[in-house]
N, C-alpha and C. Protein backbone atom coordinates (compact mmCIF):
# COMPACT_ATOMS: atom_id res chain seq x y z
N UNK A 1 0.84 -1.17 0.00
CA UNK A 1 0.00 0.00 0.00
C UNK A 1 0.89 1.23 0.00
N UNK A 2 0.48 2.23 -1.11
CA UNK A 2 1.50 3.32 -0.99
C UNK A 2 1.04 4.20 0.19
N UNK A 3 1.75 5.32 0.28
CA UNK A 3 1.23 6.78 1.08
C UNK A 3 0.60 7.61 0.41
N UNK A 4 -0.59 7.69 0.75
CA UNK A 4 -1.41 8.52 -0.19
C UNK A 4 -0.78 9.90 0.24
N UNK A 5 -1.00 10.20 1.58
CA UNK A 5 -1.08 11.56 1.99
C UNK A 5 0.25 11.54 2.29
N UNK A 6 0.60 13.13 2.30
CA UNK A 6 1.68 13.58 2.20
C UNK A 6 2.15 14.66 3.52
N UNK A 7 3.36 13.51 4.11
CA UNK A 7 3.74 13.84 5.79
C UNK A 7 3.86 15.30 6.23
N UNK A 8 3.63 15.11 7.21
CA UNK A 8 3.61 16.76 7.18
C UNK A 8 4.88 16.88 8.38
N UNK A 9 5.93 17.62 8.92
CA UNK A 9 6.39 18.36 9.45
C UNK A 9 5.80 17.90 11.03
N UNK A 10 6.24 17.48 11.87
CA UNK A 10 5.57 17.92 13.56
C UNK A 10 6.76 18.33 14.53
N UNK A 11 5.70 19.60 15.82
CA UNK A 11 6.43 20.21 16.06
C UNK A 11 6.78 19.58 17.54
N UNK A 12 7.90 19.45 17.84
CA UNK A 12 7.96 18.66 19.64
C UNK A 12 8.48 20.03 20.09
N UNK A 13 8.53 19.98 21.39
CA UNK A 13 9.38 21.05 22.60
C UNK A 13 10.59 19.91 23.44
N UNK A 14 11.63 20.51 23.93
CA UNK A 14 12.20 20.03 24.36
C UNK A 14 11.64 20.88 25.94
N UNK A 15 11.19 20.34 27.13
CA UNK A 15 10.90 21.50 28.17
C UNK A 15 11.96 20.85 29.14
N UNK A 16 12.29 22.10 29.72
CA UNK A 16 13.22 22.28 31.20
C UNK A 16 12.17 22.82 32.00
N UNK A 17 12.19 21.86 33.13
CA UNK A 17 11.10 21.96 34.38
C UNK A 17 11.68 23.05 35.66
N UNK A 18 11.32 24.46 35.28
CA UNK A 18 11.74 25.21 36.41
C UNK A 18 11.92 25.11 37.55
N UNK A 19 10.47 24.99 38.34
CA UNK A 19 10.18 24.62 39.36
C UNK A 19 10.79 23.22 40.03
N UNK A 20 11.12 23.56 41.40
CA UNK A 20 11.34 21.45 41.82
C UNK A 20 10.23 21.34 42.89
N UNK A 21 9.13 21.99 43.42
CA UNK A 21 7.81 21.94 43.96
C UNK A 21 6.80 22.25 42.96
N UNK A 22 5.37 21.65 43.34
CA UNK A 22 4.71 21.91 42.09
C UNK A 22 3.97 23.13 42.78
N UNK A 23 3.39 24.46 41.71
CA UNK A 23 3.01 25.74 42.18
C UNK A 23 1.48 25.09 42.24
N UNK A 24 0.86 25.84 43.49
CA UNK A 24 -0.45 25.33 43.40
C UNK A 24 -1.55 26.29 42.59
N UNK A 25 -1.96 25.53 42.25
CA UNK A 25 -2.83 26.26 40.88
C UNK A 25 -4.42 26.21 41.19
N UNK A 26 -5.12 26.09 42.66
CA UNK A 26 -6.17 25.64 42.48
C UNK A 26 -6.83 24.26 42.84
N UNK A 27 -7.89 24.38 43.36
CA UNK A 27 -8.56 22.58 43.21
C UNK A 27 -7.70 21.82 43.58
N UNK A 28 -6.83 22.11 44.75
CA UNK A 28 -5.63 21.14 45.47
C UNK A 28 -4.93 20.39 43.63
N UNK A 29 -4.62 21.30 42.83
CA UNK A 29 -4.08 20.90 41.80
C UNK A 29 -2.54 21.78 42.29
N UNK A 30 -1.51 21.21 41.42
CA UNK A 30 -0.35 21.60 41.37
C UNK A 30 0.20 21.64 39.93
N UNK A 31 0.84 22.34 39.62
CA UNK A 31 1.34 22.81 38.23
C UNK A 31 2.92 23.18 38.26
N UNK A 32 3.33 22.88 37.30
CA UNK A 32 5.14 22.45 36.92
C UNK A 32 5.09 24.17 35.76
N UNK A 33 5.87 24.88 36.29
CA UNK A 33 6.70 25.56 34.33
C UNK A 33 7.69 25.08 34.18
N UNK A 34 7.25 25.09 32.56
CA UNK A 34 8.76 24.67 31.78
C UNK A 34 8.80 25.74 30.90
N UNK A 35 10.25 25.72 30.23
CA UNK A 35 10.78 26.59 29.26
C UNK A 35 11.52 25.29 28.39
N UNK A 36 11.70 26.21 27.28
CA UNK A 36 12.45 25.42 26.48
C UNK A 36 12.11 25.98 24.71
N UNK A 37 12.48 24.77 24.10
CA UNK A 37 12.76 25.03 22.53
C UNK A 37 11.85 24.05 21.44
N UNK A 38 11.46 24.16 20.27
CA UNK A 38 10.68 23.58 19.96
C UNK A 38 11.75 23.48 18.57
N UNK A 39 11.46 22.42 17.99
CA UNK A 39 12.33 21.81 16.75
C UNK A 39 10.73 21.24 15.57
N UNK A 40 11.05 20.70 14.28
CA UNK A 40 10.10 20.36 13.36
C UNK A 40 11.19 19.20 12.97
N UNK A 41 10.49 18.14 12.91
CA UNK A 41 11.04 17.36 11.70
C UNK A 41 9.53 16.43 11.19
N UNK A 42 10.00 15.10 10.37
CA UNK A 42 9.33 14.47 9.78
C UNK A 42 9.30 13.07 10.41
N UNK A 43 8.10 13.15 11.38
CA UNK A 43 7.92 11.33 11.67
C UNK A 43 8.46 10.47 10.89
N UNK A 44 8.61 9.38 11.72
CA UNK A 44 9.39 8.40 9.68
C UNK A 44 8.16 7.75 9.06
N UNK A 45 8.09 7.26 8.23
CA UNK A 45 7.06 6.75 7.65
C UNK A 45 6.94 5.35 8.29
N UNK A 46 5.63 4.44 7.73
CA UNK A 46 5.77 3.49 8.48
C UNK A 46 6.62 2.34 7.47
N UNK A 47 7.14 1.74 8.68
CA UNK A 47 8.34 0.98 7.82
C UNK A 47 9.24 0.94 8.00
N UNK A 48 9.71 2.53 8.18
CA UNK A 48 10.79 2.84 8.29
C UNK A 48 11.57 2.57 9.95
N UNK A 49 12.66 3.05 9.97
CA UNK A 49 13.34 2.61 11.80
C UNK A 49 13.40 4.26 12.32
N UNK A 50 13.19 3.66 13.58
CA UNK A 50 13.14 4.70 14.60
C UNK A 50 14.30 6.02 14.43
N UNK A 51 13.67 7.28 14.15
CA UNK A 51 15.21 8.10 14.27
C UNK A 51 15.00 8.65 15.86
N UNK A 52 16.93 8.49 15.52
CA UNK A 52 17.34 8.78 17.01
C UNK A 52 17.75 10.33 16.67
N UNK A 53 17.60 11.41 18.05
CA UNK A 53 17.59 12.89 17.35
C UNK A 53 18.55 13.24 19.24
N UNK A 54 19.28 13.66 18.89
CA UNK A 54 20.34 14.16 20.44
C UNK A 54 19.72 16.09 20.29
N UNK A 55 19.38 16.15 22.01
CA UNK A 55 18.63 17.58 21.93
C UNK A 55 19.11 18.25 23.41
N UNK A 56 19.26 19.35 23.69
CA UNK A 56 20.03 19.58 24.30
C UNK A 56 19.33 21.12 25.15
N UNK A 57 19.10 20.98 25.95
CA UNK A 57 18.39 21.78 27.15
C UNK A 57 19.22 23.28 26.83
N UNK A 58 17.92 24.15 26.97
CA UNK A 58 18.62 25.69 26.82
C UNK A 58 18.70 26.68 27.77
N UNK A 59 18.35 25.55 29.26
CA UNK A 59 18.59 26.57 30.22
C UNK A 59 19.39 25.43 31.20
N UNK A 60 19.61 24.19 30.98
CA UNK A 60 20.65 23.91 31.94
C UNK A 60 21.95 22.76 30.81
N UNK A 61 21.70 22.70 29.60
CA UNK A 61 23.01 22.55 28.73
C UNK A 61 22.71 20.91 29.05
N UNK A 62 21.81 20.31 29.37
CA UNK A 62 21.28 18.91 29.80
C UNK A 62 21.40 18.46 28.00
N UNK A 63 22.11 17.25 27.63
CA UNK A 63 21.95 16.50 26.60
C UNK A 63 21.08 15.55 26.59
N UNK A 64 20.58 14.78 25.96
CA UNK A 64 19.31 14.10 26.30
C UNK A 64 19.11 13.56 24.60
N UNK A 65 19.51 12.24 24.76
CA UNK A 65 19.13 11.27 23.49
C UNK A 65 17.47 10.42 23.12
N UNK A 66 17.21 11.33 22.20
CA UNK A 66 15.71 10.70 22.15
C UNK A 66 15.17 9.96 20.90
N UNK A 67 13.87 9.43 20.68
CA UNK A 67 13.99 8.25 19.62
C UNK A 67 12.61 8.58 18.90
N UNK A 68 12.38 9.21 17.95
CA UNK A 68 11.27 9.58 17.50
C UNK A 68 10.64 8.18 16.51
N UNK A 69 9.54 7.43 16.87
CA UNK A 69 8.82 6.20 16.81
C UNK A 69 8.04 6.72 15.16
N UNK A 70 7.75 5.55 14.59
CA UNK A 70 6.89 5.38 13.35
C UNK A 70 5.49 5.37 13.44
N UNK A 71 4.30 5.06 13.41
CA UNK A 71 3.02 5.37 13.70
C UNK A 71 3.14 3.68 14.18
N UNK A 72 4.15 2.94 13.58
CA UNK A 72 3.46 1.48 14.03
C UNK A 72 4.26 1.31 16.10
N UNK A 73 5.05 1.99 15.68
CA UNK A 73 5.81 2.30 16.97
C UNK A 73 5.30 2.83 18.23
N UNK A 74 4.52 4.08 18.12
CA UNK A 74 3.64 5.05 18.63
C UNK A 74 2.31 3.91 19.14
N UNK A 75 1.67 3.04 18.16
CA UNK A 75 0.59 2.67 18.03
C UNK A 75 1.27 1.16 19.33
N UNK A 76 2.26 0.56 19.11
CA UNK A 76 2.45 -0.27 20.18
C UNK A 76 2.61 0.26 21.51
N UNK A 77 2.79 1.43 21.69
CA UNK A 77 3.15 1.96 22.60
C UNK A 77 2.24 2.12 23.96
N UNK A 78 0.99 2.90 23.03
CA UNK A 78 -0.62 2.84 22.88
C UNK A 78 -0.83 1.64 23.44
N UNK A 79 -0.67 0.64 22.83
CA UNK A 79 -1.13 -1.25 23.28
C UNK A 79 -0.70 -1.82 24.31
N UNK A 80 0.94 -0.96 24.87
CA UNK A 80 1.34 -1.86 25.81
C UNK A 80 0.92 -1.08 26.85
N UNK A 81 0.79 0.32 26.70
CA UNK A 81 -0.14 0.75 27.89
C UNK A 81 -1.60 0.51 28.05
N UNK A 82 -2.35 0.58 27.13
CA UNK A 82 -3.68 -0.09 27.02
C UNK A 82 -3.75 -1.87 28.01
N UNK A 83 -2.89 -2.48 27.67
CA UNK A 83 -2.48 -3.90 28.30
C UNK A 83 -2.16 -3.58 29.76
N UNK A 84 -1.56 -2.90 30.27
CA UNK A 84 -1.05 -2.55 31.24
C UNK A 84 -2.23 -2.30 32.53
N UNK A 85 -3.04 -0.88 31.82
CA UNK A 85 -4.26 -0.49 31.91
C UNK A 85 -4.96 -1.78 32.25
N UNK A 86 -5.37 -2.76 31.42
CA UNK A 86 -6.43 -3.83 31.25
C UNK A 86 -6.01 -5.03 32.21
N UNK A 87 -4.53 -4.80 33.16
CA UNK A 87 -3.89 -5.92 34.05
C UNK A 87 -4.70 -5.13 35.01
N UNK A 88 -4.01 -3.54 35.50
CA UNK A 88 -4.73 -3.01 36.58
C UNK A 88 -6.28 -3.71 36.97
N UNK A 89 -7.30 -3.47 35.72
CA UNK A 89 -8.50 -3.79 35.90
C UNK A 89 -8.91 -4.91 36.57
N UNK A 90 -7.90 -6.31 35.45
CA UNK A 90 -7.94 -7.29 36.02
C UNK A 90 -7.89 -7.74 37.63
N UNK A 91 -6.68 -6.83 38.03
CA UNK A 91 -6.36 -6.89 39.58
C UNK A 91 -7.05 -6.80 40.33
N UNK A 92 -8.49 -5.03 39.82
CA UNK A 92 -9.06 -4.83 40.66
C UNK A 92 -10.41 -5.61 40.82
N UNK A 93 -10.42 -6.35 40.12
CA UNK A 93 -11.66 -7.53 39.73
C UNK A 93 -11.43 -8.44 40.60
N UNK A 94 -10.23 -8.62 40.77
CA UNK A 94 -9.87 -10.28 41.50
C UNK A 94 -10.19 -9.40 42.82
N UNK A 95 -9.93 -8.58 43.33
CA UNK A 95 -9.93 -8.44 44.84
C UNK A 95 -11.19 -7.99 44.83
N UNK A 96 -11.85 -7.27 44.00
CA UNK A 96 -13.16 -7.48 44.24
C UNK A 96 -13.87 -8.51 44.64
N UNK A 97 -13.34 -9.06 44.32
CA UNK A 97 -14.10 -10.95 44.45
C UNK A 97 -13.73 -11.18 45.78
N UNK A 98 -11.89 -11.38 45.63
CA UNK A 98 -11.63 -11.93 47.27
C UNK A 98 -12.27 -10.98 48.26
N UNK A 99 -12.46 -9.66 48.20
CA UNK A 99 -13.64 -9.05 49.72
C UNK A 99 -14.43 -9.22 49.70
N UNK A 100 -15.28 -9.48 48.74
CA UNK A 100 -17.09 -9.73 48.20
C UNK A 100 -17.05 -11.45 48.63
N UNK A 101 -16.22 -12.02 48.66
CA UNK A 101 -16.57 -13.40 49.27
C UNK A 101 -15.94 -13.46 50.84
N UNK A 102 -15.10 -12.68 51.32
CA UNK A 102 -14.53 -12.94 52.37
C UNK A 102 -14.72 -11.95 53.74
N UNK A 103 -15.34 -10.84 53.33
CA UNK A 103 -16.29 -9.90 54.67
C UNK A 103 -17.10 -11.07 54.94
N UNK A 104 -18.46 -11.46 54.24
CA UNK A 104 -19.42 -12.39 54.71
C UNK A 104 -19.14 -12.99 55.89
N UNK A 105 -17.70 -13.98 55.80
CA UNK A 105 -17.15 -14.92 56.01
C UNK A 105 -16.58 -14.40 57.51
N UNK A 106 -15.41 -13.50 57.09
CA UNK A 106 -15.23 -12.83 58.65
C UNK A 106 -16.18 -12.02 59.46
N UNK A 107 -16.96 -11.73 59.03
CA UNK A 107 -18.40 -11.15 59.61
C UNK A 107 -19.24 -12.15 60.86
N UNK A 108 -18.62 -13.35 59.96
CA UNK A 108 -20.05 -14.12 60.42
C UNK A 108 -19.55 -14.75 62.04
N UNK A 109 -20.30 -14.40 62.55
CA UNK A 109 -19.81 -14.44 64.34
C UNK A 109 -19.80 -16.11 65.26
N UNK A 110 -20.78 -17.02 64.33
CA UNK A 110 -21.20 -18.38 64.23
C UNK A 110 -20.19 -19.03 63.84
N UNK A 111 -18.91 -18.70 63.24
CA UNK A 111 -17.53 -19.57 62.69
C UNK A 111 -16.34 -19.34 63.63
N UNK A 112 -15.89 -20.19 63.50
CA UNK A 112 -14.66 -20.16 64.78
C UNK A 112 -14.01 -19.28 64.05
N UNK A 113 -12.87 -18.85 65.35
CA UNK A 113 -12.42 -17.74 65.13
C UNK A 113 -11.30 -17.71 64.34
N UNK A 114 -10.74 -19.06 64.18
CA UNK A 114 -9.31 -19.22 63.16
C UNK A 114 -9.82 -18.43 61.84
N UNK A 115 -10.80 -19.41 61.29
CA UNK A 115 -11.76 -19.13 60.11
C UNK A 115 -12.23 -17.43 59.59
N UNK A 116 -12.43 -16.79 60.81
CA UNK A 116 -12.75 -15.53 60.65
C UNK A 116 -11.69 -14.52 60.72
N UNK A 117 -10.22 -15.42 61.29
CA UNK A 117 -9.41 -14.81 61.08
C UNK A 117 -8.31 -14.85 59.77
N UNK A 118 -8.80 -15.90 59.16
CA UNK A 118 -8.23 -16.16 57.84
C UNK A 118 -8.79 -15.42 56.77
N UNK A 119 -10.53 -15.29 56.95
CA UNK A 119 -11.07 -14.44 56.03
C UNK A 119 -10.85 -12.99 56.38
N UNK A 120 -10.59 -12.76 57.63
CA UNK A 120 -10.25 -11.36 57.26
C UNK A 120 -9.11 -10.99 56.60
N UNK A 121 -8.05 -11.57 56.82
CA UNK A 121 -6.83 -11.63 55.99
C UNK A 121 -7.16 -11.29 54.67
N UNK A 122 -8.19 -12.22 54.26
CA UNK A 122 -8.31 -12.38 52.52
C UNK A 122 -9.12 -11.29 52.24
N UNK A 123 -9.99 -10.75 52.88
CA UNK A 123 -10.35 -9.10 52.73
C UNK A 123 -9.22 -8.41 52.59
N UNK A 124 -8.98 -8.09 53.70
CA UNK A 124 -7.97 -6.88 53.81
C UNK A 124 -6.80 -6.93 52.35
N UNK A 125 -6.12 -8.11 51.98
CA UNK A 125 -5.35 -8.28 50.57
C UNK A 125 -6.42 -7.92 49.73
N UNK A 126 -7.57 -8.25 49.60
CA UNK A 126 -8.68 -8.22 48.34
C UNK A 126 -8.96 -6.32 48.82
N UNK A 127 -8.96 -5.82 50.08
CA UNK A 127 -9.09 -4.19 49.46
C UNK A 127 -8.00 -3.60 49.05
N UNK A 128 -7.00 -4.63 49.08
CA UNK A 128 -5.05 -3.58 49.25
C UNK A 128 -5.21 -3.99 47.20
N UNK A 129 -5.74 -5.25 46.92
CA UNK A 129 -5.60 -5.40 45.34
C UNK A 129 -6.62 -4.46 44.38
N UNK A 130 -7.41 -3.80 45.42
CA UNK A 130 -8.63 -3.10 44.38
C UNK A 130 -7.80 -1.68 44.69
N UNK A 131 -7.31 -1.76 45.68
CA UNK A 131 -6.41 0.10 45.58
C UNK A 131 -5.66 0.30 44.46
N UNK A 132 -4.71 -0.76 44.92
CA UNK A 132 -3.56 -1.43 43.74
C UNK A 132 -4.19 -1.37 42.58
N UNK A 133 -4.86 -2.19 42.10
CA UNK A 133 -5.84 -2.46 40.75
C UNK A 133 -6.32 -0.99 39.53
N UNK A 134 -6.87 -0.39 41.04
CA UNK A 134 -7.35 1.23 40.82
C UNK A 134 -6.17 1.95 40.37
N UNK A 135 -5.52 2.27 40.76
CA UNK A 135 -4.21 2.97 40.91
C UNK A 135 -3.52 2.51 39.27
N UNK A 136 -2.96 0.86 39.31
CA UNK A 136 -2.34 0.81 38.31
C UNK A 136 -3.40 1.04 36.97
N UNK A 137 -4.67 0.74 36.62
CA UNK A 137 -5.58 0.89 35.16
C UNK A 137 -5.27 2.17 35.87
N UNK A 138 -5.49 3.29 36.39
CA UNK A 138 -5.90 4.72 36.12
C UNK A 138 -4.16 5.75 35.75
N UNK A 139 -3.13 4.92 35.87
CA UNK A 139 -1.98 5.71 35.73
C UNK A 139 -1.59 5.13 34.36
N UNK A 140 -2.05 3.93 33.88
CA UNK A 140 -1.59 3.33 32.69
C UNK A 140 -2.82 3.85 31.68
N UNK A 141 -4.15 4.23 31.80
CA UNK A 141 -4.34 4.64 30.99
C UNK A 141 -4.05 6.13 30.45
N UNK A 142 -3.79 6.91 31.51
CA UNK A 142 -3.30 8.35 31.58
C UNK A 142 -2.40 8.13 30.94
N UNK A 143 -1.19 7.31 31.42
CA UNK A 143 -0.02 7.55 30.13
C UNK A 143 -0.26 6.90 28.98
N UNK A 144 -0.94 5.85 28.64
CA UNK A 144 -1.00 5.98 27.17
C UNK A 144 -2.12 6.87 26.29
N UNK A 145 -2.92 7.54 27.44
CA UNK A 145 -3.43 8.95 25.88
C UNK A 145 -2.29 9.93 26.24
N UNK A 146 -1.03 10.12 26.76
CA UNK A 146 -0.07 11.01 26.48
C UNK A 146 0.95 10.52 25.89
N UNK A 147 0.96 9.22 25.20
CA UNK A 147 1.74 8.78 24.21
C UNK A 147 1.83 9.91 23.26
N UNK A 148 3.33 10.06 22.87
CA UNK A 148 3.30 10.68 21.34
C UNK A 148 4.28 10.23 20.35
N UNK A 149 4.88 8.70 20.54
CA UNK A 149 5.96 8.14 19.77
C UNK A 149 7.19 8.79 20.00
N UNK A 150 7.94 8.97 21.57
CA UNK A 150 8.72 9.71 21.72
C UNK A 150 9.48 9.08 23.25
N UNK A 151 10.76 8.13 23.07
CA UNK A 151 11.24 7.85 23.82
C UNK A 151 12.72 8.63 24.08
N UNK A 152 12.68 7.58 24.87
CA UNK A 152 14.19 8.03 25.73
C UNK A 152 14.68 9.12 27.12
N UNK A 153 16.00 9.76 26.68
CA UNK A 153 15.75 10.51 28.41
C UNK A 153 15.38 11.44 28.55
N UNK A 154 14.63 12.23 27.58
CA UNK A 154 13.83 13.53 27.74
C UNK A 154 12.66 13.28 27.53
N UNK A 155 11.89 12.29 27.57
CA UNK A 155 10.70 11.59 27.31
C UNK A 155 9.65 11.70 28.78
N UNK A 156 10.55 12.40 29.61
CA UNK A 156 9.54 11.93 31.49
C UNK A 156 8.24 12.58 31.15
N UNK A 157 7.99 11.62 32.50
CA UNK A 157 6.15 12.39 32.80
C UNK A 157 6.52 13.75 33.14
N UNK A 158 5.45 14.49 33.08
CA UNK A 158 5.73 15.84 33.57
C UNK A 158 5.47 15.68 34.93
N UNK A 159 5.92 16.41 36.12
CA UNK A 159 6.11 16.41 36.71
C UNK A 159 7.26 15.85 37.89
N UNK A 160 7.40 14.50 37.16
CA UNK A 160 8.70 14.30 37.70
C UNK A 160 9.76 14.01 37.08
N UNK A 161 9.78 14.40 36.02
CA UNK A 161 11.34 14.12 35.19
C UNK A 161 11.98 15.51 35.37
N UNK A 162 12.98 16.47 35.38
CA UNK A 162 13.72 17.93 35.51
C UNK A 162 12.86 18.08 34.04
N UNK A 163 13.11 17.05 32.79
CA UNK A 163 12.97 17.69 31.06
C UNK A 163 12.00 16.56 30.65
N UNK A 164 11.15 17.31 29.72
CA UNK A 164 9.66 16.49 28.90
C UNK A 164 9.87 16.84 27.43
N UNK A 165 9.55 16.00 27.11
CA UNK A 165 9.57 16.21 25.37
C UNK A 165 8.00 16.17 25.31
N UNK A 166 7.69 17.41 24.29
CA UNK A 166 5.97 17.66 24.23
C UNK A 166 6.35 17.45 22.74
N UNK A 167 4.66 17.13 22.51
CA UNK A 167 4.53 17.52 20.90
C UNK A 167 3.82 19.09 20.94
N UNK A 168 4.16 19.39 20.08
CA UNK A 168 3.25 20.68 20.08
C UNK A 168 2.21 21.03 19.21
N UNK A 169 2.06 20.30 17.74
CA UNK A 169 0.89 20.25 16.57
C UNK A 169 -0.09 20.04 17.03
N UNK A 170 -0.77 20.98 16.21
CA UNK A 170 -2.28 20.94 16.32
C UNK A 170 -2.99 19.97 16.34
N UNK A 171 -2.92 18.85 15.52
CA UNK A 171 -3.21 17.69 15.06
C UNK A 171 -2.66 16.63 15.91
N UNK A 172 -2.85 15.57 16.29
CA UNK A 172 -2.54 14.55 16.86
C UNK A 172 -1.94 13.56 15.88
N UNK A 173 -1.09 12.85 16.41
CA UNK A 173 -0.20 12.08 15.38
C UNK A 173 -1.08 10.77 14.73
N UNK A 174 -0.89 9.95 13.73
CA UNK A 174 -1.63 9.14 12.97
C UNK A 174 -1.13 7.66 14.23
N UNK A 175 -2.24 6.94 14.71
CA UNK A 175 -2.06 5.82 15.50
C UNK A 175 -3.03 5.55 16.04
């Protein structure tokens, strides 16, 4: 299959994270500035191999080797966080189960007490796996809608990496 359409140019930022506390912004929210520089090149097509692009911080001289991904690249990226996401769920399913069968159980005042002390056990793990569960689907799906086919060491989450590589186009990348 050829390329019909014809690639366009996208724009990333390289950001340097000012702040090392986050400024509070509101709604017990916290907010990071960055500064930095914005570059254009050309995604690779699909097919093609990953280009590697060396970028270099303009307020602390930080080098930082990064790997700009193909749409099929970007799009796994997407999947393995989507998967990731879909383990969390899994997790929080199973401990759903183990408390939904095992309060009853330690509840019940008629069973010796070994028994009620075993099921509480299996509660208390079955609410620590639905925290867990919660926690991991809700941070894995967050990072994969901030996928943008863009690894390596200027690649951090915002907030806790010092430098983030943003995209900056209007448009969202093809994946």
């Amino acid at each position: 299959m050829t390329e019909s359409v014809t690639r366009q140019p996208e724009t990333f930022a390289f950001m340097h994270r000012e702040n090392f506390w986050g400024k509070p912004s509101g709604g017990g929210m916290n907010r990071w500035d960055y500064r930095g520089y914005r570059w254009e090149m050309l995604r690779p097509a699909e097919g093609e191999p990953p280009i590697d692009v060396t970028v270099s911080c303009t307020e602390c001289d930080t080098v930082a080797d990064v790997r700009i991904l193909p749409p099929s690249g970007l799009r796994r990226q997407r999947a393995i966080m989507a998967g990731l996401s879909l383990l969390g769920v899994l997790i929080l399913l199973v401990g759903l189960v183990m408390a939904g069968v095992a309060i009853p159980i330690a509840d019940d005042s008629a069973l010796p007490d070994a028994e009620r002390d075993d099921a509480t056990a299996v509660a208390i793990g079955g609410v620590i796996m639905v925290m867990v569960g919660l926690t991991v689907a809700w941070a894995f799906f967050l990072k994969r809608e901030s996928q943008i086919g863009v690894t390596g060491g200027g690649a951090g989450a915002a907030g806790f990496a010092k430098h983030v590589v943003t995209r900056v186009a209007d448009t969202p990348p093809q994946g």
